[in-house]
Every structure is written in C-alpha cells, then in structure tokens.
Protein backbone atom coordinates (compact mmCIF):
# COMPACT_ATOMS: atom_id res chain seq x y z
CA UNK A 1 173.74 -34.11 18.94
CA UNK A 2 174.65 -32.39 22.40
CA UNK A 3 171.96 -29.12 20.92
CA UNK A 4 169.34 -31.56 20.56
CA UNK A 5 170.38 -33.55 23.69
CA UNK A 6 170.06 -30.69 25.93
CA UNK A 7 167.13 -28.86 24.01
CA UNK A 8 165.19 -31.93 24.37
CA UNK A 9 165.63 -32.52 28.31
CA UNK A 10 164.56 -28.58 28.44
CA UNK A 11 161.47 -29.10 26.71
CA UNK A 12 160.58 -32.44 28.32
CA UNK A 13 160.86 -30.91 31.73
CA UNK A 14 158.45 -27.70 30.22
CA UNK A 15 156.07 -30.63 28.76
CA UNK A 16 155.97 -31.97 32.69
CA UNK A 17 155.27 -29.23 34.08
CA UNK A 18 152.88 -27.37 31.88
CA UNK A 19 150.96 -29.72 29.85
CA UNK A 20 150.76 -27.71 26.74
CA UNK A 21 149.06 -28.63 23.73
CA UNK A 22 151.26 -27.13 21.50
CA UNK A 23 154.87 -25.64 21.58
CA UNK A 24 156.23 -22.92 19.58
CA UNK A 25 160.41 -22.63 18.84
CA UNK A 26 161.50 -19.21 17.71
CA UNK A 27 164.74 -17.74 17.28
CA UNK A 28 167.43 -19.06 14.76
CA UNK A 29 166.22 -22.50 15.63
CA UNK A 30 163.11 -21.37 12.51
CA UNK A 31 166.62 -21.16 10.01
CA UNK A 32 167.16 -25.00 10.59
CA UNK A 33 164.23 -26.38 11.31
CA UNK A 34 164.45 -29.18 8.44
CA UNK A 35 167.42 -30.30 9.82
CA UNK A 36 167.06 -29.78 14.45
CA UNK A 37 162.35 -30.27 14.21
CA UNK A 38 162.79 -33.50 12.79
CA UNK A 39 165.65 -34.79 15.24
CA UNK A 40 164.17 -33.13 18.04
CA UNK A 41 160.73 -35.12 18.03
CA UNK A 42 162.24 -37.92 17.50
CA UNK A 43 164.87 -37.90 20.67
CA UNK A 44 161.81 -36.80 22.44
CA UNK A 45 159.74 -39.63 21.15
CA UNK A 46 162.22 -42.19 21.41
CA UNK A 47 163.89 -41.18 24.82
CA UNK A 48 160.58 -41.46 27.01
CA UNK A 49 161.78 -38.18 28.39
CA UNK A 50 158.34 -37.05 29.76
CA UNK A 51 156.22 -38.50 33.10
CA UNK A 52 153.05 -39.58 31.11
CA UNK A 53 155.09 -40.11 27.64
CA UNK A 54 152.68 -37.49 25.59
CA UNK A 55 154.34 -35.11 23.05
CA UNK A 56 152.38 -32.29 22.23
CA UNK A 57 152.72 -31.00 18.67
CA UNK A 58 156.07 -28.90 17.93
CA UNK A 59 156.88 -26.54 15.52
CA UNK A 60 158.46 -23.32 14.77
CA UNK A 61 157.16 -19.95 15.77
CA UNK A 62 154.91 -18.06 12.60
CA UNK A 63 157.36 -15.11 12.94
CA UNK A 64 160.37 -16.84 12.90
CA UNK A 65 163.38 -14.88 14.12
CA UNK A 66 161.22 -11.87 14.67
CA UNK A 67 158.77 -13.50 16.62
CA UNK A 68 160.35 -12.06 20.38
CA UNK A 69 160.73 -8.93 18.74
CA UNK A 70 157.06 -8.28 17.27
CA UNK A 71 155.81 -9.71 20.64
CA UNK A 72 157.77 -7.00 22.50
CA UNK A 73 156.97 -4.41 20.30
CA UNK A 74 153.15 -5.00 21.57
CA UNK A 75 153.91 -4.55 25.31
C-alpha cells in the first residue's frame, strides 16, 4: 500500500507537470504488473491526485526489465 501510495503521488506530480499522453513503467515493476498496474490506476483514479483530474493511459514498458538497458545501449 505505502509502494503504490508513494508511486502514485510521483506520477501524479509527472502527469502535472508534463501532460503526457501515455506513461511507460519499466524496471521490476513489468514482473508484477497484474498485481501494482491495476492498484495503481485505481489510487490514481480514485484519489483526484492530479490538477485537471485526467489520467493518461499507463502501462508497462515493451522491454520490460531491459528496457533502461537497450535504451542505453543506443546512446
């Protein structure tokens, strides 16, 4: 609860800030992602976390764990 607590505020602020249209988790988070996605649009649905109350779409990054490492490897 605390993970998706504090993950949540993060991305809120990022969603303020930016405006994306989409957002992209990587890392382990792509291991549990049936169990944190779910949660996690929900607590940011539910909470009214961000100025103008839009969510962009969320989901987990096409590379998975590898993704920061493939996008390094390209620098």
């Amino acid at each position: 609860d605390e993970f998706i607590e504090n993950l949540s505020m993060g991305i809120a602020n990022y969603i303020d800030i930016f405006e994306p249209e989409k957002i992209a988790i990587g890392g382990s988070f792509v291991y549990y992602k049936s169990i944190l996605l779910p949660r996690l649009v929900d607590r940011l649905k539910q909470g009214k976390m961000t100025f103008n109350g839009d969510i962009p779409e969320i989901t987990t990054a096409k590379f998975g764990n590898d993704a920061g490492i493939i996008g390094a490897t390209l620098l």
